[in-house]
C-alpha atoms as a PDB file:
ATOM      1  CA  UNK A   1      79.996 -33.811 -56.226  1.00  0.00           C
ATOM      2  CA  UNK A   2      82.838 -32.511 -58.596  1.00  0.00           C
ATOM      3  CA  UNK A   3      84.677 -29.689 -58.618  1.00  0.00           C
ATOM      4  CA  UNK A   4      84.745 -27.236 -62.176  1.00  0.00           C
ATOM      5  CA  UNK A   5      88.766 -27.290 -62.736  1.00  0.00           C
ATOM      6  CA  UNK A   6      89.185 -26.062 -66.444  1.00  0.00           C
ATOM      7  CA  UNK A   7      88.587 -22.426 -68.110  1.00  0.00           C
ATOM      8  CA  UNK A   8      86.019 -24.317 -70.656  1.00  0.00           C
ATOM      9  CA  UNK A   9      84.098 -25.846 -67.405  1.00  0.00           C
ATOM     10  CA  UNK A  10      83.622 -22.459 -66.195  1.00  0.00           C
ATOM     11  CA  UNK A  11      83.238 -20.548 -69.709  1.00  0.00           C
ATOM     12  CA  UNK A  12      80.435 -23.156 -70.523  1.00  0.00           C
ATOM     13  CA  UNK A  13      78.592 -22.472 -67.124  1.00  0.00           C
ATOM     14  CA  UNK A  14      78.664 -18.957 -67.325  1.00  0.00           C
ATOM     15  CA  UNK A  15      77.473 -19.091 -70.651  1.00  0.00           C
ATOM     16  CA  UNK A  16      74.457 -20.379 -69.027  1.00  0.00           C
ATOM     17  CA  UNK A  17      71.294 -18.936 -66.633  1.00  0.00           C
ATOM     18  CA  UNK A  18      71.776 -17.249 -63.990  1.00  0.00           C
ATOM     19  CA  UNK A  19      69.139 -18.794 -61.816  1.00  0.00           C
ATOM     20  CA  UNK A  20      69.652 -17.009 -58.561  1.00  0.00           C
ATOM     21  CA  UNK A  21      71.005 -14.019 -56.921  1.00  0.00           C
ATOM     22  CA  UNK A  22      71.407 -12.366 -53.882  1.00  0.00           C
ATOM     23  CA  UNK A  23      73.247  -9.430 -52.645  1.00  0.00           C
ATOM     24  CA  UNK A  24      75.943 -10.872 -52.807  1.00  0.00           C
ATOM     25  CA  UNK A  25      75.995 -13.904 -54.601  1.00  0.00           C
ATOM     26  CA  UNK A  26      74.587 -15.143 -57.949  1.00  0.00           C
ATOM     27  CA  UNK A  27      74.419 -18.904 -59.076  1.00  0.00           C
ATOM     28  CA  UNK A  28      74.617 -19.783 -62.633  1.00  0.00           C
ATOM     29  CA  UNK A  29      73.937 -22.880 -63.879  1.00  0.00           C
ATOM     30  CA  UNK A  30      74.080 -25.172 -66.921  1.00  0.00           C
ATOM     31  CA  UNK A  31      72.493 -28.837 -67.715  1.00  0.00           C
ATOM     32  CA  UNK A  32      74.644 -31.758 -68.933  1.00  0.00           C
ATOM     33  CA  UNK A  33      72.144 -33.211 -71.594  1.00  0.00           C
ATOM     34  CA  UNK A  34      73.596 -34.085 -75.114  1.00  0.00           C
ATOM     35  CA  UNK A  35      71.691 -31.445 -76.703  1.00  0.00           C
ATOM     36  CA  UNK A  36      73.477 -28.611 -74.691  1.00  0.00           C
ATOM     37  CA  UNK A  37      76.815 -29.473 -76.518  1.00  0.00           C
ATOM     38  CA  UNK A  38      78.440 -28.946 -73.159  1.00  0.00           C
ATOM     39  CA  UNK A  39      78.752 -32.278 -71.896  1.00  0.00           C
ATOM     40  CA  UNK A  40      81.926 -33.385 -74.033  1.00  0.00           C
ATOM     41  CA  UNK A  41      83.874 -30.632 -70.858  1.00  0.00           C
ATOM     42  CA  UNK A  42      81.991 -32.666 -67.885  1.00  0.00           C
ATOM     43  CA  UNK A  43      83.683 -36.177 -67.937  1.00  0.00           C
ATOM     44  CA  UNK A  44      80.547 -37.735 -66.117  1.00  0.00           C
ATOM     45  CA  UNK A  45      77.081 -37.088 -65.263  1.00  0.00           C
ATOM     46  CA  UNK A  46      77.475 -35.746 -61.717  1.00  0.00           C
ATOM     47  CA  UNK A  47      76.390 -32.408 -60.008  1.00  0.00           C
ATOM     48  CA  UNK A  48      79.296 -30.060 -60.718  1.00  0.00           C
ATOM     49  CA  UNK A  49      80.339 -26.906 -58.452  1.00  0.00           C
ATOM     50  CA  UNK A  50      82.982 -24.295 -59.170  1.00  0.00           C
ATOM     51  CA  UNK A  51      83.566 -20.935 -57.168  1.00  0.00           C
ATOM     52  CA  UNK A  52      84.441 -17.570 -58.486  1.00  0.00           C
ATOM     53  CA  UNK A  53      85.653 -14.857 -55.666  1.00  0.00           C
ATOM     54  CA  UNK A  54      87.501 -12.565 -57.529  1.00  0.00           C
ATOM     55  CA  UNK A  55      90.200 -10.422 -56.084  1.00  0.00           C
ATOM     56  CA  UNK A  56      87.958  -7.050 -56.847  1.00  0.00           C
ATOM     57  CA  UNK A  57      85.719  -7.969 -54.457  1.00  0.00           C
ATOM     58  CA  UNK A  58      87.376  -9.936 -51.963  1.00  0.00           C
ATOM     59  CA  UNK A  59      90.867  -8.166 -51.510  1.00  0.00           C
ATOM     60  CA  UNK A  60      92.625 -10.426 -48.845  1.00  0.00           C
ATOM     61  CA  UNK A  61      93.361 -14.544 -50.261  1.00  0.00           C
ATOM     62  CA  UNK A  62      92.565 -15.424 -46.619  1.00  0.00           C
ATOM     63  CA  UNK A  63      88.745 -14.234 -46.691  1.00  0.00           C
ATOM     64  CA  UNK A  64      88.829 -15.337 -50.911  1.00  0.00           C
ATOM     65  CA  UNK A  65      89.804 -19.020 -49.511  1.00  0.00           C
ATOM     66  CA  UNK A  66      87.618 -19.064 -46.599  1.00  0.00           C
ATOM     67  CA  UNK A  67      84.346 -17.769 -48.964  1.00  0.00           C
ATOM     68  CA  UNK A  68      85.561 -20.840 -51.079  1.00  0.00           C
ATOM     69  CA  UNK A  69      85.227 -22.955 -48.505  1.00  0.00           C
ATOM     70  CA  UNK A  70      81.894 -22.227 -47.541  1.00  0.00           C
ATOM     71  CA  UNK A  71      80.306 -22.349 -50.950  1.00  0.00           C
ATOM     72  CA  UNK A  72      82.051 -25.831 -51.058  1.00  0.00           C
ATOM     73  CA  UNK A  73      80.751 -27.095 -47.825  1.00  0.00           C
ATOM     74  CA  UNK A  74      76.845 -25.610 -48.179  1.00  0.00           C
ATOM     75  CA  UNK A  75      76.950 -27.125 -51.869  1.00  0.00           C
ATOM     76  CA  UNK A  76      77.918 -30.098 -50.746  1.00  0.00           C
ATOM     77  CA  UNK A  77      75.588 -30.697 -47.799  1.00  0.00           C
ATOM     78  CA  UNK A  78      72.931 -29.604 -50.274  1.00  0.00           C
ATOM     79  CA  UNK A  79      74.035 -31.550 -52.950  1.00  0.00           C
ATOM     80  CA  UNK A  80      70.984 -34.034 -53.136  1.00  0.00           C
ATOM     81  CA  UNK A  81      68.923 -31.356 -53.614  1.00  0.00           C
ATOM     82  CA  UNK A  82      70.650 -30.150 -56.668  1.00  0.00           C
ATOM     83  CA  UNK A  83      69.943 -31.609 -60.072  1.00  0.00           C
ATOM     84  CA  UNK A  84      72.268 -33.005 -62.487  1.00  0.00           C
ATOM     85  CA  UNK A  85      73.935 -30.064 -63.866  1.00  0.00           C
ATOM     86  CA  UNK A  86      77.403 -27.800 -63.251  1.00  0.00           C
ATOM     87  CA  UNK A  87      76.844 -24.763 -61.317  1.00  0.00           C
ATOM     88  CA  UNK A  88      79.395 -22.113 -60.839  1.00  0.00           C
ATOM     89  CA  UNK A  89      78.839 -19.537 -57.755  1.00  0.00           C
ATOM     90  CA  UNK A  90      79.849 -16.372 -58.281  1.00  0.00           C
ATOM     91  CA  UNK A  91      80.570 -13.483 -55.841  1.00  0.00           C
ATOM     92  CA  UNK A  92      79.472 -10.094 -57.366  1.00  0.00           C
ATOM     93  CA  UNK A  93      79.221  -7.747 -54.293  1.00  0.00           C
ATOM     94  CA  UNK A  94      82.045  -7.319 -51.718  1.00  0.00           C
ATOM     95  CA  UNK A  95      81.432  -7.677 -48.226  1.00  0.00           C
ATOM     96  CA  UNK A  96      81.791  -4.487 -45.578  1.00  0.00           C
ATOM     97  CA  UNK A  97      84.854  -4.138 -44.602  1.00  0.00           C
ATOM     98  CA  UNK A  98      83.621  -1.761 -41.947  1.00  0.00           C
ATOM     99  CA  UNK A  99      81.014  -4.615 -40.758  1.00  0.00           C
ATOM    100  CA  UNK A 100      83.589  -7.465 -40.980  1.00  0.00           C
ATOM    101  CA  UNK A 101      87.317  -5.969 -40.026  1.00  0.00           C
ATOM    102  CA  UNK A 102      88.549  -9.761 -39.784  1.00  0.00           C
ATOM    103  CA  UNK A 103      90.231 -10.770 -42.717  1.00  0.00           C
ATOM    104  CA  UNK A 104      88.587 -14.153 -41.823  1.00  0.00           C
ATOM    105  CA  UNK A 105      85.952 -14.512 -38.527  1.00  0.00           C
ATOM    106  CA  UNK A 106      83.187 -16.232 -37.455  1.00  0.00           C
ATOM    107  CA  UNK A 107      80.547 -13.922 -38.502  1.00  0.00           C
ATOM    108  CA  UNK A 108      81.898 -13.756 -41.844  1.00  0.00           C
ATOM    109  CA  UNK A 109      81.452 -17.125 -41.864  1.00  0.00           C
ATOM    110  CA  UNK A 110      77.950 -17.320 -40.638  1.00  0.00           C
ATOM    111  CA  UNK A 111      77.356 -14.138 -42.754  1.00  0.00           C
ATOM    112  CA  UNK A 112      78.548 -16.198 -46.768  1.00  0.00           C
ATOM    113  CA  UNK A 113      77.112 -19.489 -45.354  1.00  0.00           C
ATOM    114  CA  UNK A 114      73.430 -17.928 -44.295  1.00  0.00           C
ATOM    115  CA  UNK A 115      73.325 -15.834 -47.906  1.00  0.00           C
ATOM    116  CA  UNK A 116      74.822 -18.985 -49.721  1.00  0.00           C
ATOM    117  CA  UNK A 117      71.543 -21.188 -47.703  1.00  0.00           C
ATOM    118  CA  UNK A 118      69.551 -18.511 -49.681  1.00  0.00           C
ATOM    119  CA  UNK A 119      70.613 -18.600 -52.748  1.00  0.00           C
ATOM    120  CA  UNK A 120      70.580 -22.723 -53.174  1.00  0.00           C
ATOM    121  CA  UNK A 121      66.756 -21.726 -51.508  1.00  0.00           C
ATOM    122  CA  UNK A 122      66.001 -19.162 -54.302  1.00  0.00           C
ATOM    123  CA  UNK A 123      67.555 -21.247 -57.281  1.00  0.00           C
ATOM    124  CA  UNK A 124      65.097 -24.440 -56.014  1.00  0.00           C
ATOM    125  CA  UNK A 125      62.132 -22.088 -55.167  1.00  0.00           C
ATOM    126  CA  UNK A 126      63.232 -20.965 -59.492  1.00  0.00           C
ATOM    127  CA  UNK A 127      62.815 -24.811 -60.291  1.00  0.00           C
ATOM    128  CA  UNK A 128      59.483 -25.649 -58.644  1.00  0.00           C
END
């Protein structure tokens, strides 16, 4: 698995589907074929993963980098699953603050990592 590093890797995704959402996550994707005229950004034919958590919806950089994490880890354990294509995960709801007063805890954790499950569910359930 590689890792989306450039504004044109993640301009080129997002230009693409959205193939799955939940409450608080959505999953775009984009394929790597010649005739997509992406594949000149992607340097070789791997599954690609970036992670957007902006600041609007995650305030503190502790819980921004720990959501990071998990969409890293659950994409890669899931990664053989996944087709050839780049794939950007996006966070588009914040989670309660109220719910989860750690910057960072456990059930956070548990809490991205079940809904990020979901979504990689949702996007192959999309597929078949």
């Amino acid at each position: 698995m590689q890792r989306l590093k450039t504004r044109a890797q993640f301009q080129a995704v997002l230009a693409g589907a959205t193939v799955a959402r939940t409450a608080h996550f959505a999953l775009h994707r984009c394929s790597l074929d010649a005739s997509s005229g992406v594949a000149s950004a992607f340097s070789v034919q791997d599954v690609w993963v970036g992670a957007m958590v902006p600041k609007r919806w995650a305030r503190r950089a502790v819980t921004r980098n720990a959501i990071k994490r998990q969409i890293y880890n659950v994409t890669a354990a899931s990664e053989a699953s996944l087709p050839l294509a780049a794939y950007v995960v996006r966070l588009r709801a914040g989670f309660d603050r109220k719910q989860f007063v750690s910057a960072v805890s456990d059930k956070l954790k548990a809490a991205v990592r079940a809904e990020l499950q979901l979504l990689l569910e949702r996007s192959a359930a999309a597929r078949a």
